[in-house]
PDB file of N, CA and C in Angstrom:
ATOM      1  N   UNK A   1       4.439   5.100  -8.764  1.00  0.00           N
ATOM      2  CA  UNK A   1       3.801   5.878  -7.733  1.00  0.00           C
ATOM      3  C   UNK A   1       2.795   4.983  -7.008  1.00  0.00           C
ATOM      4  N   UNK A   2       2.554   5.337  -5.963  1.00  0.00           N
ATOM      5  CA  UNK A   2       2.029   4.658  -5.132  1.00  0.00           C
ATOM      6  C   UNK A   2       0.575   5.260  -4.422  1.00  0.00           C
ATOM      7  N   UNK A   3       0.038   4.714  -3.487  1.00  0.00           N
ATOM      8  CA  UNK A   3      -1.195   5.138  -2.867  1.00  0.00           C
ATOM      9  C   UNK A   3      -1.307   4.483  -1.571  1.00  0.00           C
ATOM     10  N   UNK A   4      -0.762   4.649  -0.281  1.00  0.00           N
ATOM     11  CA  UNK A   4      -0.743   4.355   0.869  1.00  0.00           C
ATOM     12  C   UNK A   4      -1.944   4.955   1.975  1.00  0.00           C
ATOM     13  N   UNK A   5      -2.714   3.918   2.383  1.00  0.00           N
ATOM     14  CA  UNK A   5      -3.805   4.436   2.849  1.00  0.00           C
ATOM     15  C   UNK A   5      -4.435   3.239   3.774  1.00  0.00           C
ATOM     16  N   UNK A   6      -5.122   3.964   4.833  1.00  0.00           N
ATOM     17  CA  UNK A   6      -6.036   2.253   5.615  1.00  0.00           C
ATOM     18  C   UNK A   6      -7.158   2.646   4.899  1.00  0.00           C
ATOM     19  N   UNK A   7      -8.386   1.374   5.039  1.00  0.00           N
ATOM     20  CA  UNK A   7      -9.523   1.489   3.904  1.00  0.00           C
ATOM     21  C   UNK A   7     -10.259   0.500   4.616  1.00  0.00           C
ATOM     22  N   UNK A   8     -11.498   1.123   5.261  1.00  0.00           N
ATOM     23  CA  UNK A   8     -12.329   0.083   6.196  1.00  0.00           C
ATOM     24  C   UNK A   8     -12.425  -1.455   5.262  1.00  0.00           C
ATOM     25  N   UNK A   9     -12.699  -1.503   4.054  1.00  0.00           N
ATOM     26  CA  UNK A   9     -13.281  -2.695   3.735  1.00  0.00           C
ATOM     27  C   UNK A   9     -11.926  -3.540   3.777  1.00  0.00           C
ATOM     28  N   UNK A  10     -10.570  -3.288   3.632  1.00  0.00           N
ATOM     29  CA  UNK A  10      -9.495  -3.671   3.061  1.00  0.00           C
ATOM     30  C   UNK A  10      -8.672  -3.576   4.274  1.00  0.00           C
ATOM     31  N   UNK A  11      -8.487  -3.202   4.940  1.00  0.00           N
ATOM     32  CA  UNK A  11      -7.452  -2.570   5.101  1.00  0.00           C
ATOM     33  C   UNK A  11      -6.369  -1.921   5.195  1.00  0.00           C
ATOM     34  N   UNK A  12      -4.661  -1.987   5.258  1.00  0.00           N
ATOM     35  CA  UNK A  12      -4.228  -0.799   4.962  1.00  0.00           C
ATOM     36  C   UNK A  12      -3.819  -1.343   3.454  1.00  0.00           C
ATOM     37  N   UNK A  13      -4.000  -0.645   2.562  1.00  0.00           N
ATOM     38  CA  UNK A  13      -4.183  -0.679   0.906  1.00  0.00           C
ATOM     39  C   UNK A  13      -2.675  -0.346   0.508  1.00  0.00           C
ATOM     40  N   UNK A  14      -1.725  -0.717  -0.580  1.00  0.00           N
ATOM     41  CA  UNK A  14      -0.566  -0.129  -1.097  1.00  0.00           C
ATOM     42  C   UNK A  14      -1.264  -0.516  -2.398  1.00  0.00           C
ATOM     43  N   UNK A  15      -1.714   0.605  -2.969  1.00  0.00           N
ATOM     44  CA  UNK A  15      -2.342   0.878  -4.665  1.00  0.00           C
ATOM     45  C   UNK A  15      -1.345   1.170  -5.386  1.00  0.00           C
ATOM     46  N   UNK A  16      -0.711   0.636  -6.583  1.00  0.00           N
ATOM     47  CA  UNK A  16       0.365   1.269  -7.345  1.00  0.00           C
ATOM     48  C   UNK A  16      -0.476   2.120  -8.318  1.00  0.00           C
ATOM     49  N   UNK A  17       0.092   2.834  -9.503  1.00  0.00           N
ATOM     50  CA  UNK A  17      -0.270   4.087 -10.321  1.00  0.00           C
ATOM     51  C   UNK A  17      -0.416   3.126 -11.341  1.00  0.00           C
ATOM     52  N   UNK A  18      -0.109   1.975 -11.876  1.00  0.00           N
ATOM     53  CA  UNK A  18       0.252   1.274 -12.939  1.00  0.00           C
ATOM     54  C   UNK A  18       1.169  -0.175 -12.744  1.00  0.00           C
ATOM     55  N   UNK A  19       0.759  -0.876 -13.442  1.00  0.00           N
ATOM     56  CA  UNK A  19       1.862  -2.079 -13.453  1.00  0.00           C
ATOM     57  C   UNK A  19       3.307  -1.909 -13.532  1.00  0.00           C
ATOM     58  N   UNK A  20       3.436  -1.007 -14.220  1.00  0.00           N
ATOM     59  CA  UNK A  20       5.519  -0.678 -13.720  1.00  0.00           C
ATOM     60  C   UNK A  20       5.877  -0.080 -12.719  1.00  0.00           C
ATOM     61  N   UNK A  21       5.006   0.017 -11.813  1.00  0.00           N
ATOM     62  CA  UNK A  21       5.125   0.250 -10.472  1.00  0.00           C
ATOM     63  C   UNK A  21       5.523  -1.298  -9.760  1.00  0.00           C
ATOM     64  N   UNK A  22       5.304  -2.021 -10.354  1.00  0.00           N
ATOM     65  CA  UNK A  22       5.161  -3.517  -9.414  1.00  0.00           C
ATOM     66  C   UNK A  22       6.582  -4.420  -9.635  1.00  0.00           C
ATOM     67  N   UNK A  23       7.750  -3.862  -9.690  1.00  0.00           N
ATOM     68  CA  UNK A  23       9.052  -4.428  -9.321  1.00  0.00           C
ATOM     69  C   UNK A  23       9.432  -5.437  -8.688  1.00  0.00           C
ATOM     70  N   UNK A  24      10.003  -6.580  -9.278  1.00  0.00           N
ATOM     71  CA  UNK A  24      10.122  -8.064  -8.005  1.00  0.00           C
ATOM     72  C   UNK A  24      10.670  -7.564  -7.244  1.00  0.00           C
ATOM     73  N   UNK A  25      11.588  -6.725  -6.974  1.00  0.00           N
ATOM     74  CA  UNK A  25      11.880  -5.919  -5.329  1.00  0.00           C
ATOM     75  C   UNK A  25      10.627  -5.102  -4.681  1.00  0.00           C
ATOM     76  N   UNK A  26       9.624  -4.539  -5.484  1.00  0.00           N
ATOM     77  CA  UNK A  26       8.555  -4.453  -4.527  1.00  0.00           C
ATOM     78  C   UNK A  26       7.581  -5.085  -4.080  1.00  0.00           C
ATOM     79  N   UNK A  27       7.561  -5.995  -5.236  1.00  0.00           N
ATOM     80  CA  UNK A  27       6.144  -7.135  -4.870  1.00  0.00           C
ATOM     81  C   UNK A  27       6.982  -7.903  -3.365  1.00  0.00           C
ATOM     82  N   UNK A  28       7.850  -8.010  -3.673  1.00  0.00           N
ATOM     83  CA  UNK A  28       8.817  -9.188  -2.551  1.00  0.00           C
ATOM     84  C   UNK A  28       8.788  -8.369  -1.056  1.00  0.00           C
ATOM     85  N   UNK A  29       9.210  -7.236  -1.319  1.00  0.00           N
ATOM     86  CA  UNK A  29       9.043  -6.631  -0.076  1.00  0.00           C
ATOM     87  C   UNK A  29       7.816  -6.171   0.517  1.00  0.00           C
ATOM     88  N   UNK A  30       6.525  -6.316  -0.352  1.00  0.00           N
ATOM     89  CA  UNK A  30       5.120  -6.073   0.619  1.00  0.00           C
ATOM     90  C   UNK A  30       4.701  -7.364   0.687  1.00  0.00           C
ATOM     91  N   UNK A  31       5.061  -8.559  -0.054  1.00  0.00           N
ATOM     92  CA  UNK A  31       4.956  -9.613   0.544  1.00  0.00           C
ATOM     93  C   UNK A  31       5.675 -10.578   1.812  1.00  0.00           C
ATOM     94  N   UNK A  32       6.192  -9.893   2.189  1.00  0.00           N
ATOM     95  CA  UNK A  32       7.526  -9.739   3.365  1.00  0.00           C
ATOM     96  C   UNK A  32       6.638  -9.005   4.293  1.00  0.00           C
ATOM     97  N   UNK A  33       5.835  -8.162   3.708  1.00  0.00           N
ATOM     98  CA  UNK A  33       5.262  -7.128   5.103  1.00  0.00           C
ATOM     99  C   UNK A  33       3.893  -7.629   5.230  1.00  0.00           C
ATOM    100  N   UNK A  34       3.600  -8.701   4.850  1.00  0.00           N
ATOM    101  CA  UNK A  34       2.138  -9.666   4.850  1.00  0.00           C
ATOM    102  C   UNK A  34       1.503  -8.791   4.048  1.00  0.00           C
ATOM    103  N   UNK A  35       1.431  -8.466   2.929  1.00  0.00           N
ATOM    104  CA  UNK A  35       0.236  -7.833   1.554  1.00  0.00           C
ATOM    105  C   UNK A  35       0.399  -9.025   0.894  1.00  0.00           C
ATOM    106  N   UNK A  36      -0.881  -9.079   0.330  1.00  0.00           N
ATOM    107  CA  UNK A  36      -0.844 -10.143  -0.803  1.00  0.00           C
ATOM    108  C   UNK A  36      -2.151  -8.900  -1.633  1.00  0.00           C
ATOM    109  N   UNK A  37      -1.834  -9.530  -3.208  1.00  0.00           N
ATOM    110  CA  UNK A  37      -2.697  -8.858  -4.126  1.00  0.00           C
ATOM    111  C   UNK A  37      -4.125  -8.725  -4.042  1.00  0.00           C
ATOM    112  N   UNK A  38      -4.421  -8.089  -4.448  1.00  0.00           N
ATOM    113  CA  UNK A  38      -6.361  -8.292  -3.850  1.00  0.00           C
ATOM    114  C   UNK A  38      -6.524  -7.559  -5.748  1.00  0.00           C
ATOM    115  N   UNK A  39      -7.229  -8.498  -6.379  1.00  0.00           N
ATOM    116  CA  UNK A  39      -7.583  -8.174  -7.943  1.00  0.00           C
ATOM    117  C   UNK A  39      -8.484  -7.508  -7.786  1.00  0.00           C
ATOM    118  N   UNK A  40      -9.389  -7.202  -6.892  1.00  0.00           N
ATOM    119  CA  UNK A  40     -10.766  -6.862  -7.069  1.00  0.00           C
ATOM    120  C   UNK A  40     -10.873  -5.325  -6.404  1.00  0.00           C
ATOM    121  N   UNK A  41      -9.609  -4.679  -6.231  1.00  0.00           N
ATOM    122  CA  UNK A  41      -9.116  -3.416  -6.161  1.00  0.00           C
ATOM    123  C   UNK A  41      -8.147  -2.912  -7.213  1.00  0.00           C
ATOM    124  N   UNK A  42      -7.258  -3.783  -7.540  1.00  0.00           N
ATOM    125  CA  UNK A  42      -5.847  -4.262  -8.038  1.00  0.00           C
ATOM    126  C   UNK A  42      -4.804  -3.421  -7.264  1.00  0.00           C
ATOM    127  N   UNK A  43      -4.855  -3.290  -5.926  1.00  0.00           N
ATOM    128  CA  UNK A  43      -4.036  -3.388  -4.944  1.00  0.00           C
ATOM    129  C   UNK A  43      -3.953  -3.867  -3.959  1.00  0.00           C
ATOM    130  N   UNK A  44      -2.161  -3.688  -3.124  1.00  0.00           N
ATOM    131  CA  UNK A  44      -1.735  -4.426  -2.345  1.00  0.00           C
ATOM    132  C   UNK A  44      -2.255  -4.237  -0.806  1.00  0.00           C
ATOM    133  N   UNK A  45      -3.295  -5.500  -0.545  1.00  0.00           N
ATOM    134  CA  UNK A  45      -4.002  -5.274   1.009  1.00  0.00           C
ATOM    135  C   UNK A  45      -3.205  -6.052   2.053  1.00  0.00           C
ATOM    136  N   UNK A  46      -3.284  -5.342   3.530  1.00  0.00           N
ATOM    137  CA  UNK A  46      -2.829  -5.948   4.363  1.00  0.00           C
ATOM    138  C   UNK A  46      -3.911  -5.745   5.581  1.00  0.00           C
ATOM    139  N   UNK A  47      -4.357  -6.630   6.236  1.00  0.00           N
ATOM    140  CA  UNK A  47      -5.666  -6.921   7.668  1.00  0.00           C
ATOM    141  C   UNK A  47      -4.567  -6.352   8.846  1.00  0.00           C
ATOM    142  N   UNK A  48      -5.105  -4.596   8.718  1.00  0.00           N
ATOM    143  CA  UNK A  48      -4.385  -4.167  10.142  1.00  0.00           C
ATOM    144  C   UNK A  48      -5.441  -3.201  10.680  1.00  0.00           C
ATOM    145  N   UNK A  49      -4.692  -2.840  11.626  1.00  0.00           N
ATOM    146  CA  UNK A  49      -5.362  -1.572  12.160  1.00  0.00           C
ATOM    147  C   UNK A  49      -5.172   0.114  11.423  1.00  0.00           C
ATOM    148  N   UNK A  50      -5.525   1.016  11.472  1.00  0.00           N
ATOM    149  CA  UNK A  50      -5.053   2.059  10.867  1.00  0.00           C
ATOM    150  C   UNK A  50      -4.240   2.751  12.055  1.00  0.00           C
ATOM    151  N   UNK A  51      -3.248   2.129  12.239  1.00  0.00           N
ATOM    152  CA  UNK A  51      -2.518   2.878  12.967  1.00  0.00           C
ATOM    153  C   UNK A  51      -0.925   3.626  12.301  1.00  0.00           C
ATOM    154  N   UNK A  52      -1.196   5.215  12.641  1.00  0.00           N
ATOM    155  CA  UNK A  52      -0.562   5.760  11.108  1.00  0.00           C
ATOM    156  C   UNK A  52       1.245   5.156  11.033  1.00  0.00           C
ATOM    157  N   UNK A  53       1.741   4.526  12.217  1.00  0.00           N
ATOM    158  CA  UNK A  53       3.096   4.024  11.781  1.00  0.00           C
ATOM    159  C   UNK A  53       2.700   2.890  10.821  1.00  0.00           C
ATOM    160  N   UNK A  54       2.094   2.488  10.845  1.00  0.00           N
ATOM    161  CA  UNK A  54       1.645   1.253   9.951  1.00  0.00           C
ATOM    162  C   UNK A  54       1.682   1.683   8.220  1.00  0.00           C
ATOM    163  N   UNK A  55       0.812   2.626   8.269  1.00  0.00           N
ATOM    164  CA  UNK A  55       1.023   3.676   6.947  1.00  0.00           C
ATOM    165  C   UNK A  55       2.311   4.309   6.884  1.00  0.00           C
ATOM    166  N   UNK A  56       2.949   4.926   7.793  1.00  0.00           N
ATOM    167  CA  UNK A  56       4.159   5.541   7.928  1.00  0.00           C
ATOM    168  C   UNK A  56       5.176   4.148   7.149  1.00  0.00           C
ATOM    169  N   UNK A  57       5.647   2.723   7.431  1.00  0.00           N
ATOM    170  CA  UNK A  57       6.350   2.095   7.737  1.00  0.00           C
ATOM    171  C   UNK A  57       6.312   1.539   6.451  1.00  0.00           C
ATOM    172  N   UNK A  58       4.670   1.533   5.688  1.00  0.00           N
ATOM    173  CA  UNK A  58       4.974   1.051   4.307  1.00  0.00           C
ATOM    174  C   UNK A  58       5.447   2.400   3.410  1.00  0.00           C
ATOM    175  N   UNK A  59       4.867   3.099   3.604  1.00  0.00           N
ATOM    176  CA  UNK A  59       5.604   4.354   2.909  1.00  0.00           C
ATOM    177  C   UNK A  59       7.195   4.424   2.644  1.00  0.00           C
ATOM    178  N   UNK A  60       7.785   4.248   3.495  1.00  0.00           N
ATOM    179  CA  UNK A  60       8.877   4.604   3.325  1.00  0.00           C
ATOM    180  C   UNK A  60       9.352   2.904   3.183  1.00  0.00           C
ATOM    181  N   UNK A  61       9.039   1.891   3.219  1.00  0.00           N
ATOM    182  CA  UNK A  61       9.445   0.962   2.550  1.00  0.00           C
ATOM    183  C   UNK A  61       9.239   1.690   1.071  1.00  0.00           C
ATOM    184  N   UNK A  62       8.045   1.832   0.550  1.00  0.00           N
ATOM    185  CA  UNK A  62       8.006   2.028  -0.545  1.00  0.00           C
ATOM    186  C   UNK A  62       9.301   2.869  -1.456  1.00  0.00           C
ATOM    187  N   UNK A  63       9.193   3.790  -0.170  1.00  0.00           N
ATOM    188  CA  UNK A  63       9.718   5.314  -1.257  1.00  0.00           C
ATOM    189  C   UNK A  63      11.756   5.103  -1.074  1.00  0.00           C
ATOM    190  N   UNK A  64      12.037   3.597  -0.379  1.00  0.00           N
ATOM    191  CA  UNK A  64      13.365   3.174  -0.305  1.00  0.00           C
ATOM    192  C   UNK A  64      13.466   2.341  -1.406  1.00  0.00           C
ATOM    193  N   UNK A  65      12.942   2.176  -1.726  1.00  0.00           N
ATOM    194  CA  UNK A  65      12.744   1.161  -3.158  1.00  0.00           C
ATOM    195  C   UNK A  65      12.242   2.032  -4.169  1.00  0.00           C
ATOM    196  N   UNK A  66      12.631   3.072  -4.406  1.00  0.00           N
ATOM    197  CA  UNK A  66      12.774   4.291  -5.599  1.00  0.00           C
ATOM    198  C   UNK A  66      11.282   4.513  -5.755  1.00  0.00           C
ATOM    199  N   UNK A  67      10.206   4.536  -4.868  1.00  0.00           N
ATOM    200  CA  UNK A  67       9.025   4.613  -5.864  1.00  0.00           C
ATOM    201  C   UNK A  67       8.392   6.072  -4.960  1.00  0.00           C
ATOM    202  N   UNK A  68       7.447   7.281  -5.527  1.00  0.00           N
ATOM    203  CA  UNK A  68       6.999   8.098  -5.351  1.00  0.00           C
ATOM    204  C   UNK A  68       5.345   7.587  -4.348  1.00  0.00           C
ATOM    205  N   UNK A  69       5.341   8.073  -3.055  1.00  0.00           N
ATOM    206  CA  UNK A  69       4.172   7.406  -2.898  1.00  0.00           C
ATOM    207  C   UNK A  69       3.446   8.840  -1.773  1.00  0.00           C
ATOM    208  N   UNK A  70       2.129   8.946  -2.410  1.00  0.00           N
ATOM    209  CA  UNK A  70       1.330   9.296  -1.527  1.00  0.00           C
ATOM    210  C   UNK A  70       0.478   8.566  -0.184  1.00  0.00           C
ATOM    211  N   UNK A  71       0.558   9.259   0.867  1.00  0.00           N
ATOM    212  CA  UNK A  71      -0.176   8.611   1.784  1.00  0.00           C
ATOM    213  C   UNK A  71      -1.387   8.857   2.632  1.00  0.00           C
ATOM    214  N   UNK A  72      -2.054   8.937   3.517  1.00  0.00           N
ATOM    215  CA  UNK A  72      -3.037   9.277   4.490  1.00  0.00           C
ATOM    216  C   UNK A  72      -3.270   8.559   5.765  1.00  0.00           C
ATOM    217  N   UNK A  73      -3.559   9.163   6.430  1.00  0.00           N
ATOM    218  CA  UNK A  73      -3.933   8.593   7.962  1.00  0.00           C
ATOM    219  C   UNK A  73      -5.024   8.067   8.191  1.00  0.00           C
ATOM    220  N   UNK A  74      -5.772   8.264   7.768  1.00  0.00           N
ATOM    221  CA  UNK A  74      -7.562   8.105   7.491  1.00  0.00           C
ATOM    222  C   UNK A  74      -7.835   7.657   5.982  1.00  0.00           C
ATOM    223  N   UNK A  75      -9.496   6.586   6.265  1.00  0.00           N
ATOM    224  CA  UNK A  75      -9.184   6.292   5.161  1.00  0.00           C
ATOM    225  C   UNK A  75     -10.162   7.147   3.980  1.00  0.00           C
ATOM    226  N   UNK A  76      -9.691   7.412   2.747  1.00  0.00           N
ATOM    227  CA  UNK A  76     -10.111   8.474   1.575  1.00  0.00           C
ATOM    228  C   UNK A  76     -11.302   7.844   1.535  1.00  0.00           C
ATOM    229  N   UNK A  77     -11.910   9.632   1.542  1.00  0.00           N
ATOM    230  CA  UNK A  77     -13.969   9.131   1.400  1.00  0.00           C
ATOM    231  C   UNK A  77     -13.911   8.720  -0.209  1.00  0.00           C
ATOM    232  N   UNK A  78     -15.695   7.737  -0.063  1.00  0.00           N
ATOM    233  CA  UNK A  78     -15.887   7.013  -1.203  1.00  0.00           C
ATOM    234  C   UNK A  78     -16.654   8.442  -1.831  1.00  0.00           C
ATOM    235  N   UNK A  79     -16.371   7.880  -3.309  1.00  0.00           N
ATOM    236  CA  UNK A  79     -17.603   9.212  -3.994  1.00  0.00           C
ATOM    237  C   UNK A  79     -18.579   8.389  -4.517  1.00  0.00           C
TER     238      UNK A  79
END
């Protein structure tokens, strides 16, 4: 499962649920879509705009590659 979201400090974020979320067919394909790992979240960041096809476009990369993913247009308030 997943977590698709833009995130002022980050930008647009692909968070997995767990490490068996992270498939060499998925790591390969968000590294294909310019994400690289960011440890200090332990998810996948990419330097964009929040523009929601952008969120839209990894989503359904994601969810074509068998994985369950939530998303948002805006980015989730901090608590």
């Amino acid at each position: 499962m997943f977590l698709v979201a833009p995130d002022p400090a980050h930008g647009l974020v692909a968070a997995p649920q767990s490490s068996d979320d992270l498939t060499p067919d998925t790591e390969q394909s968000l590294a294909a879509q310019g994400f690289a790992w960011n440890n200090e979240i332990e998810a996948y960041t990419r330097q964009s705009d929040d523009d929601p096809a952008a969120v839209d476009g990894t989503a359904g990369m994601l969810r074509e590659l068998g994985h369950f993913v939530f998303s948002a247009y805006r980015p989730l308030p901090r608590r």
